[in-house]
PDB file of N, CA and C in Angstrom:
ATOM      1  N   UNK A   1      11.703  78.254 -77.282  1.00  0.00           N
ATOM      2  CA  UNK A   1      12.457  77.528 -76.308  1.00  0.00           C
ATOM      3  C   UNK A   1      11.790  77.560 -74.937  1.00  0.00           C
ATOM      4  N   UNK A   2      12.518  77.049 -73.974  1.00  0.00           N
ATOM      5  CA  UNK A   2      11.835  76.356 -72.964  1.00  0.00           C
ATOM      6  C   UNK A   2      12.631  77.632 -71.728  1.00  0.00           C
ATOM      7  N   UNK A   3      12.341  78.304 -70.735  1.00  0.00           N
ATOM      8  CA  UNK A   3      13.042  79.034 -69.816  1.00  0.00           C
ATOM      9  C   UNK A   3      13.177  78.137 -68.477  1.00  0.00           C
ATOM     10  N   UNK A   4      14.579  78.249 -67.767  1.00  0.00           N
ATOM     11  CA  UNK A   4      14.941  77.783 -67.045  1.00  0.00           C
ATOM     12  C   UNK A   4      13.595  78.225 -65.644  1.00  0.00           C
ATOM     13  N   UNK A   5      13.102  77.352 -64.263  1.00  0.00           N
ATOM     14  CA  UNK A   5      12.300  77.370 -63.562  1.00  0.00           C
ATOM     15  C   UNK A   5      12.247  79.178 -63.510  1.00  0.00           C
ATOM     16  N   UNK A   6      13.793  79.955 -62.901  1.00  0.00           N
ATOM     17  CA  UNK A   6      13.670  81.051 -62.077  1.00  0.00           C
ATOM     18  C   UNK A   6      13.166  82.166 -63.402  1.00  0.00           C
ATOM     19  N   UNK A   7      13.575  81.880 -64.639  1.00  0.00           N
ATOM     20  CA  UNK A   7      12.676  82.357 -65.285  1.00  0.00           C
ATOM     21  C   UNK A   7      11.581  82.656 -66.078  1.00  0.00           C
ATOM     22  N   UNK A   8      11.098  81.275 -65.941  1.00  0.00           N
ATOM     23  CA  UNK A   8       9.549  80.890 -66.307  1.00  0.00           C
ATOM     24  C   UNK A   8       8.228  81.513 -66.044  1.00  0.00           C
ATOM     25  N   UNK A   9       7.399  82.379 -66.697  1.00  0.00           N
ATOM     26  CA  UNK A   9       6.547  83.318 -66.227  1.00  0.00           C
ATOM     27  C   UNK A   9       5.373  82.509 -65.018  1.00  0.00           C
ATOM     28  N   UNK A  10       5.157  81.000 -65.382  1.00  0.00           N
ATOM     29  CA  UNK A  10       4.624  80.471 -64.779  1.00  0.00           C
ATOM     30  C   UNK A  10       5.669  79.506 -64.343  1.00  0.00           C
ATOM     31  N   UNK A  11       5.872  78.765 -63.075  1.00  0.00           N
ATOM     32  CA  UNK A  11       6.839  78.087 -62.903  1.00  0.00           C
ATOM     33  C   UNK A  11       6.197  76.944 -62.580  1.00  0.00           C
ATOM     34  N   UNK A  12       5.194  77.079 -61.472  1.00  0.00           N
ATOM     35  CA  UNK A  12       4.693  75.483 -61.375  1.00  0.00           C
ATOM     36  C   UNK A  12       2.819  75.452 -61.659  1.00  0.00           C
ATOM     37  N   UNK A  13       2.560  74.785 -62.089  1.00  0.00           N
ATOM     38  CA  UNK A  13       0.923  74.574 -62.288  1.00  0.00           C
ATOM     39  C   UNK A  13       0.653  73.215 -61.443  1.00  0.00           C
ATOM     40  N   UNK A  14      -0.143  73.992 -60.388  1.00  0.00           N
ATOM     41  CA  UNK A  14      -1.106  72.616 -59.873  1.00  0.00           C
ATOM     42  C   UNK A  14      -1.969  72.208 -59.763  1.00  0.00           C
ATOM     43  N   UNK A  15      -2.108  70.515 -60.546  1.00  0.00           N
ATOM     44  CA  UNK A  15      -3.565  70.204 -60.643  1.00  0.00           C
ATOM     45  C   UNK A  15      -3.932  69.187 -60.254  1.00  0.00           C
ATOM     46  N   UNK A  16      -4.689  68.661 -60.282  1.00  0.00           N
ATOM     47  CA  UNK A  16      -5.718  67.567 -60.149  1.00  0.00           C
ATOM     48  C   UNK A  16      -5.913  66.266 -60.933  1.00  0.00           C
ATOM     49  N   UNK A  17      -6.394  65.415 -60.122  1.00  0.00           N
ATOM     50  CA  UNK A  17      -6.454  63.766 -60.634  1.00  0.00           C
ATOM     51  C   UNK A  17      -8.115  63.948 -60.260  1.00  0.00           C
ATOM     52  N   UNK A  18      -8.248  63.798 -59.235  1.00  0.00           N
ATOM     53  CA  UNK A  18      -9.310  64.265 -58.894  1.00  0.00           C
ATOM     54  C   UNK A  18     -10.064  65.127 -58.228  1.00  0.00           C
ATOM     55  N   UNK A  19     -11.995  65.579 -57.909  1.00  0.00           N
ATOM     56  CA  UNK A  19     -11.775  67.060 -57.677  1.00  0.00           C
ATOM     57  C   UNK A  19     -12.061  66.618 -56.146  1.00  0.00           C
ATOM     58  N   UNK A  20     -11.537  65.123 -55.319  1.00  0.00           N
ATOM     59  CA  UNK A  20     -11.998  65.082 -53.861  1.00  0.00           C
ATOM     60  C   UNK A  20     -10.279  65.717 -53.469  1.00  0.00           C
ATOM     61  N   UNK A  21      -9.313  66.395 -53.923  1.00  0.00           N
ATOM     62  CA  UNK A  21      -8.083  66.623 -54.416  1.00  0.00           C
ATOM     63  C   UNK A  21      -8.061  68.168 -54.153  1.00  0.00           C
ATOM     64  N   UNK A  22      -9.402  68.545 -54.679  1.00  0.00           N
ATOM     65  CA  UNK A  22      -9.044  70.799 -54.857  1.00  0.00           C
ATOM     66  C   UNK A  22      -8.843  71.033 -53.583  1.00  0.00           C
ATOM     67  N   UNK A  23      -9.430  71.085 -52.604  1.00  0.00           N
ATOM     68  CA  UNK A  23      -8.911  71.817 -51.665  1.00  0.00           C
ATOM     69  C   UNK A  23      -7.126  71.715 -51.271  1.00  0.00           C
ATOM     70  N   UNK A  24      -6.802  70.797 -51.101  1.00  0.00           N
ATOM     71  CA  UNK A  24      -5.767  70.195 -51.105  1.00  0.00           C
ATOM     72  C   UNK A  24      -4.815  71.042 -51.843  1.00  0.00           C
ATOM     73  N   UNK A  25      -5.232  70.825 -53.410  1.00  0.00           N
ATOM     74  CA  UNK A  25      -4.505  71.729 -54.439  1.00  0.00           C
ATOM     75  C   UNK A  25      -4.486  73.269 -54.290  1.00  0.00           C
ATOM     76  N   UNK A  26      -5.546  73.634 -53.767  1.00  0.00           N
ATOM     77  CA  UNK A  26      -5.887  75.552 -53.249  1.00  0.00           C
ATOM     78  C   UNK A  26      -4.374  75.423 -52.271  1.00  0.00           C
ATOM     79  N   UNK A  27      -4.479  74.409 -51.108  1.00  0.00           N
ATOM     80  CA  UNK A  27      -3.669  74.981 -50.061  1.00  0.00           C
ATOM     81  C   UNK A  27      -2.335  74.468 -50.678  1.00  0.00           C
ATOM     82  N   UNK A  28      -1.905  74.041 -51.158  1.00  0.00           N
ATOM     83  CA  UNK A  28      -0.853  73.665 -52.024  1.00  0.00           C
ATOM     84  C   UNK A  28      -0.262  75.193 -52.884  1.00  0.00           C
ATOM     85  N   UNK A  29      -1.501  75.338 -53.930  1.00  0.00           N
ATOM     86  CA  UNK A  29      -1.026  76.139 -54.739  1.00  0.00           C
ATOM     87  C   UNK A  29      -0.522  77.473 -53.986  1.00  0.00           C
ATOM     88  N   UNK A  30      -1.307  77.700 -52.505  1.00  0.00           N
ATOM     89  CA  UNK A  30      -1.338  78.990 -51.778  1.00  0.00           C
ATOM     90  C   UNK A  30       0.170  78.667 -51.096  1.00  0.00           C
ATOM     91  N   UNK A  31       0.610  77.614 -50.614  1.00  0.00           N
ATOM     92  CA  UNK A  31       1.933  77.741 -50.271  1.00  0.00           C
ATOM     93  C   UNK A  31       3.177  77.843 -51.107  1.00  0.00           C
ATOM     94  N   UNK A  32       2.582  77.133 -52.172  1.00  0.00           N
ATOM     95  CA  UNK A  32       3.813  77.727 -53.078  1.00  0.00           C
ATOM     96  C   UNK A  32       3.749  79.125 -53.730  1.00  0.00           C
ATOM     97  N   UNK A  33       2.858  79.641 -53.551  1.00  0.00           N
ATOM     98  CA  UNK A  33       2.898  81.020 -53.893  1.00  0.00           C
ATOM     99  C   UNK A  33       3.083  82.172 -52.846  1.00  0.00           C
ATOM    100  N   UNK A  34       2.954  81.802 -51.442  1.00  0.00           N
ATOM    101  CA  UNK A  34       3.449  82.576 -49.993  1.00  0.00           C
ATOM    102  C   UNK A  34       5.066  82.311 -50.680  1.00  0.00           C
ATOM    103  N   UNK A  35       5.797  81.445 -50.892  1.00  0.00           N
ATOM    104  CA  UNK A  35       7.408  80.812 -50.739  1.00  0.00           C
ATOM    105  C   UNK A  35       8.036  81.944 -52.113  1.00  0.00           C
ATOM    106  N   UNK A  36       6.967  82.490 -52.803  1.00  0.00           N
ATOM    107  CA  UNK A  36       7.323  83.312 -53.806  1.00  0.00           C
ATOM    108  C   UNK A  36       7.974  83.210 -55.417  1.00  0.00           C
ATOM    109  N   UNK A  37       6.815  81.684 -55.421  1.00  0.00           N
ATOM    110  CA  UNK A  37       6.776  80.933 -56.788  1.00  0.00           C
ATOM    111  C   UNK A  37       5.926  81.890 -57.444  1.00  0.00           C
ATOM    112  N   UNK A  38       5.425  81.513 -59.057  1.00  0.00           N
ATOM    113  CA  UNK A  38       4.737  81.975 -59.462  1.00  0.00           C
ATOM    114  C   UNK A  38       3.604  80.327 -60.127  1.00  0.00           C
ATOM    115  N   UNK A  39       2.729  80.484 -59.521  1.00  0.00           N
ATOM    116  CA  UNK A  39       1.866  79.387 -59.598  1.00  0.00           C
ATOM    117  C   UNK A  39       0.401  79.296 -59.667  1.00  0.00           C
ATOM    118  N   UNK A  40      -0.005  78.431 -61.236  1.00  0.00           N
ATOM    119  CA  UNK A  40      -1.181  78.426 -61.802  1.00  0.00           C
ATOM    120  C   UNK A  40      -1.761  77.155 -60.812  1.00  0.00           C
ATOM    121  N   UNK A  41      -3.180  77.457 -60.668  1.00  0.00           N
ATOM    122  CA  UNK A  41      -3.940  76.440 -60.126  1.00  0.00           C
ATOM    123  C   UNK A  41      -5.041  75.700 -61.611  1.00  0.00           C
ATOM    124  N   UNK A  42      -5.018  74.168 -61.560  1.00  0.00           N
ATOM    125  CA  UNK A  42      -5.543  73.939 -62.662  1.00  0.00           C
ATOM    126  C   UNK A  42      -6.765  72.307 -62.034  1.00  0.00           C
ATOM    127  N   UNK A  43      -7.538  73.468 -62.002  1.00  0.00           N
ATOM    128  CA  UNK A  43      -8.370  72.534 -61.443  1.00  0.00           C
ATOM    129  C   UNK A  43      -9.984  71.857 -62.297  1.00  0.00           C
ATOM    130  N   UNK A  44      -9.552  71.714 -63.988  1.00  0.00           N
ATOM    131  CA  UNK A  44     -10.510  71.270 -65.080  1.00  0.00           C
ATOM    132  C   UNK A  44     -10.880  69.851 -64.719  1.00  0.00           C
ATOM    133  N   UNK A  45     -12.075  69.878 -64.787  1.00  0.00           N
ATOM    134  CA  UNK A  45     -12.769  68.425 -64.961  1.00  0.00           C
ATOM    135  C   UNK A  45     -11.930  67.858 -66.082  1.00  0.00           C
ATOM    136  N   UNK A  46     -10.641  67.786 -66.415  1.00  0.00           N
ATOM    137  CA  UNK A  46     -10.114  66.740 -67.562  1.00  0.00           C
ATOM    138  C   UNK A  46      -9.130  65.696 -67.359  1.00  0.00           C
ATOM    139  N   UNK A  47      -8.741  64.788 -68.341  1.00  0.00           N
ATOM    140  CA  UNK A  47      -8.130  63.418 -67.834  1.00  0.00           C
ATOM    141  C   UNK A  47      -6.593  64.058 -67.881  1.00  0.00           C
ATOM    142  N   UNK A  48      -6.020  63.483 -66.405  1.00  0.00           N
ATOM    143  CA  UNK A  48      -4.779  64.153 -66.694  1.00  0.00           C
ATOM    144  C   UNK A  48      -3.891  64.397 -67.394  1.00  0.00           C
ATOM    145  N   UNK A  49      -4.124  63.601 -68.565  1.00  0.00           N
ATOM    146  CA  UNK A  49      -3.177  63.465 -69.612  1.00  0.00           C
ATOM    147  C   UNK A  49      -3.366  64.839 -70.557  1.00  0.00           C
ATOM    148  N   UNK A  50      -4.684  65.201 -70.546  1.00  0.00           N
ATOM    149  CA  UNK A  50      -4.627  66.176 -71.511  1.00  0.00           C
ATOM    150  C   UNK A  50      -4.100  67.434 -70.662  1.00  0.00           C
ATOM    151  N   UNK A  51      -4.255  67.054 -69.167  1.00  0.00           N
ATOM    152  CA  UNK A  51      -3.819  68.523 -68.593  1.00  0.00           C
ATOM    153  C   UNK A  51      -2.250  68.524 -68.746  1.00  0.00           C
ATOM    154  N   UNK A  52      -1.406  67.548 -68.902  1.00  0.00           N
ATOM    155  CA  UNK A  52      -0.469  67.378 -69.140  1.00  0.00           C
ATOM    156  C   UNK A  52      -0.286  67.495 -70.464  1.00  0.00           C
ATOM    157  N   UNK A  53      -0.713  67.548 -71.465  1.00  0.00           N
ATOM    158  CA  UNK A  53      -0.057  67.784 -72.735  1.00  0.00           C
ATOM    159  C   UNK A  53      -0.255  69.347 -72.459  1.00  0.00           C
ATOM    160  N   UNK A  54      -1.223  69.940 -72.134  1.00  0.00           N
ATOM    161  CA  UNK A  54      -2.240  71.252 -71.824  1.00  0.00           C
ATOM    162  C   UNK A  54      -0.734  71.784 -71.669  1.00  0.00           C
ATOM    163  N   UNK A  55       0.190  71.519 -70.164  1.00  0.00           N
ATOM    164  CA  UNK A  55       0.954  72.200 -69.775  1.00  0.00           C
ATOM    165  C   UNK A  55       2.459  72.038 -70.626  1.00  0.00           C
ATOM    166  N   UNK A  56       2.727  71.366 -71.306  1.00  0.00           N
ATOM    167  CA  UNK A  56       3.704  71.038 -71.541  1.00  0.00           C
ATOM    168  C   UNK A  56       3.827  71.759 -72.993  1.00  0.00           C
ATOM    169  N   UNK A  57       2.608  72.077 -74.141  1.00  0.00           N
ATOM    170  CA  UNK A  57       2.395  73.286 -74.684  1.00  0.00           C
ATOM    171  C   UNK A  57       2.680  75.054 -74.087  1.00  0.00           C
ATOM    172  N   UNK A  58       2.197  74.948 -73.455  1.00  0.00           N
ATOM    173  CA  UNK A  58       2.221  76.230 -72.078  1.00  0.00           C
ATOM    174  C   UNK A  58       4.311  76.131 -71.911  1.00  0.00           C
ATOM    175  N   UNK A  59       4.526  75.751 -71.916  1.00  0.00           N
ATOM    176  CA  UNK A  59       5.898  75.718 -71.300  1.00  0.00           C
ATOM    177  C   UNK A  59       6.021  75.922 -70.070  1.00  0.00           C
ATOM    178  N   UNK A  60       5.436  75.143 -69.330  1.00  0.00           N
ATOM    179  CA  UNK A  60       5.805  74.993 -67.571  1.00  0.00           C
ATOM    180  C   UNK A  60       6.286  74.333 -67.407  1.00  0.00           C
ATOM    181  N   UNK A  61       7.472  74.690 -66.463  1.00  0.00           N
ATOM    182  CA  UNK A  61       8.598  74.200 -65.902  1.00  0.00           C
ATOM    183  C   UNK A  61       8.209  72.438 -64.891  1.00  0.00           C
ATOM    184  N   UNK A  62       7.449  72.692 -64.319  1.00  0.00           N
ATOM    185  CA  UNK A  62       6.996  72.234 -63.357  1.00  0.00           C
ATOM    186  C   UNK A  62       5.382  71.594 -63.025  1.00  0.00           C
ATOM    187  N   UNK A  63       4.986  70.509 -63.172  1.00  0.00           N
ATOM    188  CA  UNK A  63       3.552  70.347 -63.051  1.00  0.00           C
ATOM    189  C   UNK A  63       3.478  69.633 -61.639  1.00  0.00           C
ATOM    190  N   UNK A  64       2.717  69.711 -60.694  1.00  0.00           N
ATOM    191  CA  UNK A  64       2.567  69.145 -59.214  1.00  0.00           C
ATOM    192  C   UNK A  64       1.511  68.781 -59.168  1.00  0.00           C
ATOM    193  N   UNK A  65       1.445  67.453 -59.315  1.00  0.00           N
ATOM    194  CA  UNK A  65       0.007  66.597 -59.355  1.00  0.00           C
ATOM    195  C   UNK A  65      -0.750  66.503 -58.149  1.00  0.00           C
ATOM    196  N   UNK A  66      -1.866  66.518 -57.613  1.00  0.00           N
ATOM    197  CA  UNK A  66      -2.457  66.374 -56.523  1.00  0.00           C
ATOM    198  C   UNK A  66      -3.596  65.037 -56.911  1.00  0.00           C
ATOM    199  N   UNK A  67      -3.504  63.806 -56.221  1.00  0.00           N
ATOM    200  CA  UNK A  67      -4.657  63.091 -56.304  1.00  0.00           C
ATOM    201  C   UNK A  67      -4.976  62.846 -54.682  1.00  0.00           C
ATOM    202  N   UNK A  68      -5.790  61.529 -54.758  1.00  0.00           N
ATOM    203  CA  UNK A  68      -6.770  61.024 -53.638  1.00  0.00           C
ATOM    204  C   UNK A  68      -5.272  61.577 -52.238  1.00  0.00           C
ATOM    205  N   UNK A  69      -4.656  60.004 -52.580  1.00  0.00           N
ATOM    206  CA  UNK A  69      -3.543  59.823 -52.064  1.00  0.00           C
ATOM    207  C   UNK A  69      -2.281  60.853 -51.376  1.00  0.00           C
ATOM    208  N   UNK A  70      -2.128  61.886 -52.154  1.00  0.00           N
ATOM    209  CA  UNK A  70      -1.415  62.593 -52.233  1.00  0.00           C
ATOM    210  C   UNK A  70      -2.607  64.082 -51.202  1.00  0.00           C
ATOM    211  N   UNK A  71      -3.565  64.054 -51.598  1.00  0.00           N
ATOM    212  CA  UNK A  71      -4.234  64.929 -50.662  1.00  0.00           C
ATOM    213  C   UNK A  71      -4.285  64.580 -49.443  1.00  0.00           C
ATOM    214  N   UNK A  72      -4.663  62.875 -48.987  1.00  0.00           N
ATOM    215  CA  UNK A  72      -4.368  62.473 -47.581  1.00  0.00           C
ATOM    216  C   UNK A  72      -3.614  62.510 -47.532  1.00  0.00           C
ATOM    217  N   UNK A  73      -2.246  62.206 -47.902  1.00  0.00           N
ATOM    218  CA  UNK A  73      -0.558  62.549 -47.163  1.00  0.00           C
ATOM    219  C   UNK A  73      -0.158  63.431 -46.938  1.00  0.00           C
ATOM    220  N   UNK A  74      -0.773  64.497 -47.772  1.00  0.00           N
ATOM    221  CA  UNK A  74      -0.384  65.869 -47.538  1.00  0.00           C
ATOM    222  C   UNK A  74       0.823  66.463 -48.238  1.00  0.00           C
ATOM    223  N   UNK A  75       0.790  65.229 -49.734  1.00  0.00           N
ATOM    224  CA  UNK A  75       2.283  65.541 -50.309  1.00  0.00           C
ATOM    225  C   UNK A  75       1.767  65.884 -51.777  1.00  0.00           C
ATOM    226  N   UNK A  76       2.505  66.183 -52.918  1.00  0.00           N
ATOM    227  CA  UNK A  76       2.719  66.641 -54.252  1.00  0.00           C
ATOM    228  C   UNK A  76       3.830  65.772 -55.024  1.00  0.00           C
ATOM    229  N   UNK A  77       3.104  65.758 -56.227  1.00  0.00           N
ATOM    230  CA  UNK A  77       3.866  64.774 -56.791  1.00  0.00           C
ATOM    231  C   UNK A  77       4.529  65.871 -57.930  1.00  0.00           C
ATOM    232  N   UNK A  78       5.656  65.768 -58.126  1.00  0.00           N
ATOM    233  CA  UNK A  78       6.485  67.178 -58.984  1.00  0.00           C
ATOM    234  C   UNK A  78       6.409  66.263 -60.324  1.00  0.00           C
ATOM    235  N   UNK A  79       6.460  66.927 -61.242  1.00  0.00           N
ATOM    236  CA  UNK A  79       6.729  66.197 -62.232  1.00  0.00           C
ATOM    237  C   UNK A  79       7.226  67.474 -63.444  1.00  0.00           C
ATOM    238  N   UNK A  80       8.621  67.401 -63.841  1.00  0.00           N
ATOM    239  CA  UNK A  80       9.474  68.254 -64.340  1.00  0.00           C
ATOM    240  C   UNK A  80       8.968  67.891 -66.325  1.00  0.00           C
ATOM    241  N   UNK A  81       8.665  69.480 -66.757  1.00  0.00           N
ATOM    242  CA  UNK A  81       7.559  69.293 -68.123  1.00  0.00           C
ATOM    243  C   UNK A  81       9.576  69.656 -68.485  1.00  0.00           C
ATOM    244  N   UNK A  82       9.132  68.606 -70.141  1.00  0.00           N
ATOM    245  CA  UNK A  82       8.290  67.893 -70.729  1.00  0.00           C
ATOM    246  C   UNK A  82       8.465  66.538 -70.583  1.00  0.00           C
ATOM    247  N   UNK A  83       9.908  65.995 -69.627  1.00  0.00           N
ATOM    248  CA  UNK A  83      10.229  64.576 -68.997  1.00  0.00           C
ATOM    249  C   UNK A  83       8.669  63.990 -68.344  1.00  0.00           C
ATOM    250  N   UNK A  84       8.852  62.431 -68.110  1.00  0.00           N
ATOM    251  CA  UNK A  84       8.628  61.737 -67.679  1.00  0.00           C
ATOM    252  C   UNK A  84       8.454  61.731 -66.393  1.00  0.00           C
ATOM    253  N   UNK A  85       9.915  62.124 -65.863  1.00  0.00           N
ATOM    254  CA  UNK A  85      10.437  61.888 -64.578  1.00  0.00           C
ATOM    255  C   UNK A  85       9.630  62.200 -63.225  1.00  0.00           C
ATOM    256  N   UNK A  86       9.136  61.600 -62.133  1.00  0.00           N
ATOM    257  CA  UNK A  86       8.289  62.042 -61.313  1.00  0.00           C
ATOM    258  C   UNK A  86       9.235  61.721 -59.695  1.00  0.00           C
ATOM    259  N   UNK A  87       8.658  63.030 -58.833  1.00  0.00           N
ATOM    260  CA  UNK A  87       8.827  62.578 -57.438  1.00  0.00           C
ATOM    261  C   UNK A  87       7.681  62.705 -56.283  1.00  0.00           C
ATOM    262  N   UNK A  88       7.725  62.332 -55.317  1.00  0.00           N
ATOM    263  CA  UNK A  88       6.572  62.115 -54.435  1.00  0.00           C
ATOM    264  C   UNK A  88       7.433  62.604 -53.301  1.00  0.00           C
ATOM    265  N   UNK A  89       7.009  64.003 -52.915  1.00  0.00           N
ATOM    266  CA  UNK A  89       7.636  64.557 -51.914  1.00  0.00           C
ATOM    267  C   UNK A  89       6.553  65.481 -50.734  1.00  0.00           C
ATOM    268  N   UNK A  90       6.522  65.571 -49.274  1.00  0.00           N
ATOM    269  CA  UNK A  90       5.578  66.091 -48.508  1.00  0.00           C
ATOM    270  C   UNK A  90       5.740  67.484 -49.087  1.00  0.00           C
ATOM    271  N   UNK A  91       4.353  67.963 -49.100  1.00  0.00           N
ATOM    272  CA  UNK A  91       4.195  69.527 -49.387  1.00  0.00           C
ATOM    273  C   UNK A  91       5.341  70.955 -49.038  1.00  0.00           C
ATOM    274  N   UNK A  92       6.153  70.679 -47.526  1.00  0.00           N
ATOM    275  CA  UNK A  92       6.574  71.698 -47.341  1.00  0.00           C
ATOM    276  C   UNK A  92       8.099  71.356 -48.123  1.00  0.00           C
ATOM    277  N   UNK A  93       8.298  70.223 -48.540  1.00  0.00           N
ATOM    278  CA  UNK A  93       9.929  69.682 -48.524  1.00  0.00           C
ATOM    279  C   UNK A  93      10.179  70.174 -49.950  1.00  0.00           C
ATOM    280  N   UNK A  94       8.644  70.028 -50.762  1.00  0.00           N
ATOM    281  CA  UNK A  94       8.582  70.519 -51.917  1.00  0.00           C
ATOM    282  C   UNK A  94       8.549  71.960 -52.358  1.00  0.00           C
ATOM    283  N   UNK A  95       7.671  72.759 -51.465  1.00  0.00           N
ATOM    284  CA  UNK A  95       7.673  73.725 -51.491  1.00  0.00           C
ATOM    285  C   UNK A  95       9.047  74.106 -51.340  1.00  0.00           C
ATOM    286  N   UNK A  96       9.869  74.253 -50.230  1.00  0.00           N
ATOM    287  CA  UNK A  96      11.454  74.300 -50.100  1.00  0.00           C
ATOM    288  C   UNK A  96      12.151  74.185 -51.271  1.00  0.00           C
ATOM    289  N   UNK A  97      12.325  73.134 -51.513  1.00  0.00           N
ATOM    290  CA  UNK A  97      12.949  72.424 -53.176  1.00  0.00           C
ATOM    291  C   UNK A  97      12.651  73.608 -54.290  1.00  0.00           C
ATOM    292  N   UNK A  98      11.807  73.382 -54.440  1.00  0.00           N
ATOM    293  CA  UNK A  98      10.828  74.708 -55.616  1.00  0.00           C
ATOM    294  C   UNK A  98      11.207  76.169 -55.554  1.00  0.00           C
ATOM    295  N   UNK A  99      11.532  76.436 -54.451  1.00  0.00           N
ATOM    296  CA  UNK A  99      11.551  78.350 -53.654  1.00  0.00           C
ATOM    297  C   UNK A  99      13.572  78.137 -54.228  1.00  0.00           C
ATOM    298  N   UNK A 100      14.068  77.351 -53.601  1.00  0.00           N
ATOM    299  CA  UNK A 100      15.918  76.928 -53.949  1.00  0.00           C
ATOM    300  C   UNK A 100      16.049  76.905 -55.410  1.00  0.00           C
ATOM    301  N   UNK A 101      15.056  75.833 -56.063  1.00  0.00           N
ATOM    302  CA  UNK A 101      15.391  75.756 -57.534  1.00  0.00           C
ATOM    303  C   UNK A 101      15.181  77.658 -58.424  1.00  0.00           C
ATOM    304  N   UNK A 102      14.030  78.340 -57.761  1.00  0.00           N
ATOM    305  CA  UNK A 102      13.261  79.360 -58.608  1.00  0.00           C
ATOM    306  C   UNK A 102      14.045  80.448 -58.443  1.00  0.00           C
ATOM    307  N   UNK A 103      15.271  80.429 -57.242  1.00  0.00           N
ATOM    308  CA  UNK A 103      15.809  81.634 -56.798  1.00  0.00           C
ATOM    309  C   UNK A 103      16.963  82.141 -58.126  1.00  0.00           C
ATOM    310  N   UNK A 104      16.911  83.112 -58.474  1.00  0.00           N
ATOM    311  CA  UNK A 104      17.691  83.679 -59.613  1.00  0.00           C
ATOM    312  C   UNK A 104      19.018  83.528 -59.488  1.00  0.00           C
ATOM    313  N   UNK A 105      19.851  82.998 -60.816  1.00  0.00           N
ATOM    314  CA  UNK A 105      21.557  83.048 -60.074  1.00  0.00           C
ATOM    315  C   UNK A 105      22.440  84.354 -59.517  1.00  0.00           C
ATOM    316  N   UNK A 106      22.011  85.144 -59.494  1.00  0.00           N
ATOM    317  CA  UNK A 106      22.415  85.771 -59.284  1.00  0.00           C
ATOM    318  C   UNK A 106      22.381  86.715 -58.121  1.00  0.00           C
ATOM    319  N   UNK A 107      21.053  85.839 -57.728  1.00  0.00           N
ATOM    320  CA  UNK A 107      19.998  86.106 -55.799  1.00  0.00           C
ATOM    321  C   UNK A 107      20.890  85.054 -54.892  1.00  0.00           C
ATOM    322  N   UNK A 108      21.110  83.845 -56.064  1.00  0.00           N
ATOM    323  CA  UNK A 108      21.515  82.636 -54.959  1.00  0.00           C
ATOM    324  C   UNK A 108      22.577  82.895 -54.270  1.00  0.00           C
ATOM    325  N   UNK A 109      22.237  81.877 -53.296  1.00  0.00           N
ATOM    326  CA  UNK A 109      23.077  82.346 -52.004  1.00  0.00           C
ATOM    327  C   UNK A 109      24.957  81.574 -52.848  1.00  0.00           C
ATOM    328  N   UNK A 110      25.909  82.147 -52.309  1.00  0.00           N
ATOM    329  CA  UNK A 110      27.154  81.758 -52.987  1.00  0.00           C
ATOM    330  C   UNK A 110      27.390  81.015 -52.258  1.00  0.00           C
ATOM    331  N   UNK A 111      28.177  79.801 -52.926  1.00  0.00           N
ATOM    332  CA  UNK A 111      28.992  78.613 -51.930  1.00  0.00           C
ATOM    333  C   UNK A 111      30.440  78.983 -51.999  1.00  0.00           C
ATOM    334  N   UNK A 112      30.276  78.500 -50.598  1.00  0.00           N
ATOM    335  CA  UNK A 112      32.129  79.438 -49.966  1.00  0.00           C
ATOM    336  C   UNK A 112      33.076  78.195 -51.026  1.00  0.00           C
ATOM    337  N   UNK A 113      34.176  78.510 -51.361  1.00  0.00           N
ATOM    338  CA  UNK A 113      34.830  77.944 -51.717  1.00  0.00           C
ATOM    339  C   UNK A 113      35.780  77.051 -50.426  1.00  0.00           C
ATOM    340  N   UNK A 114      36.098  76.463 -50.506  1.00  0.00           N
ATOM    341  CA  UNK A 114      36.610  75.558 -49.598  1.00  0.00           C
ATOM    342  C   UNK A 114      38.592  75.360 -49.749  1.00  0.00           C
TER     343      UNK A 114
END
């Protein structure tokens, strides 16, 4: 079976479209791992698709694509394994998002009842 993000040994893997992209992906992968993710850097000369089947074997929660585009904006594209589903969000908004989703239920902060 598949473990929810906060308990996924690896939670997000980030890689590459292309390698004018790695640095990008280093400072990427390094902020989500300051925020206190646990995060693979995957930076293979291969077509993304196989890095995507790659991860979706692996059971990661989380794959964060880095290409051309996304290195000049300065954003990450999330893409939740083994869905489809993709978002295009700036690096820190993501990082944020990611650190909220990974926090354990039982760390998370409680919502007051109203």
């Amino acid at each position: 079976g598949r473990f929810p993000l906060w308990l996924a040994p690896v939670q997000v893997v980030v890689t590459t479209i292309v390698s004018d992209a790695d640095d990008f992906a280093r400072a990427a992968a390094a902020a989500l791992s300051k925020a206190g993710l646990r995060v693979e850097l995957d930076l293979r000369n291969e077509k993304i698709n196989r890095k995507v089947v790659d991860h979706i074997d692996q059971r990661v929660p989380v794959l964060a694509v880095v290409g051309r585009r996304e290195a000049e904006e300065g954003s990450l594209v999330l893409r939740r394994l083994p869905g489809r589903e993709q978002v295009t969000l700036p690096l820190a908004e993501a990082v944020a998002l990611l650190a909220k989703e990974a926090m354990p239920p039982d760390l998370a902060p409680a919502v007051a009842a109203a």
